[in-house]
Protein backbone atom coordinates (compact mmCIF):
# COMPACT_ATOMS: atom_id res chain seq x y z
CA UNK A 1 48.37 0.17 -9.24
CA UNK A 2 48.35 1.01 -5.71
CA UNK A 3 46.45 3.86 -6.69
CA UNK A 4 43.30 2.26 -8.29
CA UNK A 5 43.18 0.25 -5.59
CA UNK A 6 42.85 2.61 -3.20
CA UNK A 7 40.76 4.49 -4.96
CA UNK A 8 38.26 1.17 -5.27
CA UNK A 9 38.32 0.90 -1.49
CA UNK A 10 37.35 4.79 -1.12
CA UNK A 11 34.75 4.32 -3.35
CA UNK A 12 33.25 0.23 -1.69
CA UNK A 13 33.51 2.26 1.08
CA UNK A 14 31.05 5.24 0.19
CA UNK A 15 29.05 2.40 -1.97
CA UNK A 16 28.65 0.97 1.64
CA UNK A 17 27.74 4.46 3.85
CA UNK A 18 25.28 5.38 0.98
CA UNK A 19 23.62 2.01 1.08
CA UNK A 20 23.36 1.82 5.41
CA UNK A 21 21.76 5.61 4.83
CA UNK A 22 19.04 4.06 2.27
CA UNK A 23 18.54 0.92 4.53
CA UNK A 24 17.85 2.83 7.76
CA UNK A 25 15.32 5.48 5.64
CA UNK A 26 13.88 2.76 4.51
CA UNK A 27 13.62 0.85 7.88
CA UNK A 28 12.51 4.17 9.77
CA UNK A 29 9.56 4.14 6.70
CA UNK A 30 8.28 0.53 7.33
CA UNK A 31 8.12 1.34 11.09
CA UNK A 32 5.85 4.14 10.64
CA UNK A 33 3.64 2.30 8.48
CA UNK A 34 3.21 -0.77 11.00
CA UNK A 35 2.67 1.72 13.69
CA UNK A 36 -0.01 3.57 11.30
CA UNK A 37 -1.72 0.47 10.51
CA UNK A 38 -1.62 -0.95 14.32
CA UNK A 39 -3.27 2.11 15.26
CA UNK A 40 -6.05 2.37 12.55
CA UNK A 41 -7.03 -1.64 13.52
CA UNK A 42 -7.09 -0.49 17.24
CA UNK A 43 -9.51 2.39 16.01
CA UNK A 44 -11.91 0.16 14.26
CA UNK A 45 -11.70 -2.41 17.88
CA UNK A 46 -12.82 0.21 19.22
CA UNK A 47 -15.48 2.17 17.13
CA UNK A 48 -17.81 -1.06 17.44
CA UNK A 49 -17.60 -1.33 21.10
CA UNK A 50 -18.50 2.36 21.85
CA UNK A 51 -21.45 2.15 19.38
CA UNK A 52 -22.70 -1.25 21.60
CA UNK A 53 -22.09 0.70 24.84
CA UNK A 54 -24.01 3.59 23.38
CA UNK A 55 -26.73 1.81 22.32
CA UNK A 56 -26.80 -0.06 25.64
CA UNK A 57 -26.95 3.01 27.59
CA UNK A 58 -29.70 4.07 25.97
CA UNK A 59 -31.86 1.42 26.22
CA UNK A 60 -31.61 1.18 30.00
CA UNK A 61 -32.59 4.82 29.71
CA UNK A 62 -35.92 4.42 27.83
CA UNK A 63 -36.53 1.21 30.05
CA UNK A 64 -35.78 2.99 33.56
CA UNK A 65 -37.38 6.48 32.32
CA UNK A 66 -38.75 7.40 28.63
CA UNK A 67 -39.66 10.72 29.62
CA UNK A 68 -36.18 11.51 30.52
CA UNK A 69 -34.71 9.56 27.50
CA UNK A 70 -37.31 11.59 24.81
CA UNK A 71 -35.27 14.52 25.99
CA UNK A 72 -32.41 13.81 25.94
C-alpha cells in the first residue's frame, strides 16, 4: 500500500511540474501578444501625426516659396 501511494505522490508531483511548464509557456505567449498589440496601436498614434506634420510642412513651403516647393 505504501507503494501506490508513493507512487501517486511521484506522479501529483510531475502532474504539477508539467502543468507550471504549460502555465509559464503560456504566460510568456500572452505577454508577447500584449506587447505586439501595444506596439502596433502606438504605430497607428503615430502614422496620423507624421502625415499632419507632413502636410503642414508643406504648406508653409508653397506659402513662403512655390518655386522652391514645385521642386522639391
Amino acid at each position: 500500500m505504501k507503494f501506490l501511494v508513493r507512487k501517486s505522490g511521484v506522479t501529483a508531483l510531475s502532474i504539477k511540474v508539467f502543468a507550471t511548464g504549460v502555465q509559464d509557456k503560456i504566460e510568456r505567449a500572452v505577454k508577447g501578444k500584449k506587447h505586439e498589440m501595444q506596439m502596433a496601436f502606438v504605430k497607428s498614434q503615430l502614422a496620423p501625426q507624421l502625415l499632419f506634420k507632413m502636410t503642414n510642412n508643406i504648406d508653409a513651403l508653397v506659402l513662403k516659396d512655390a518655386f522652391k516647393a514645385s521642386a522639391i
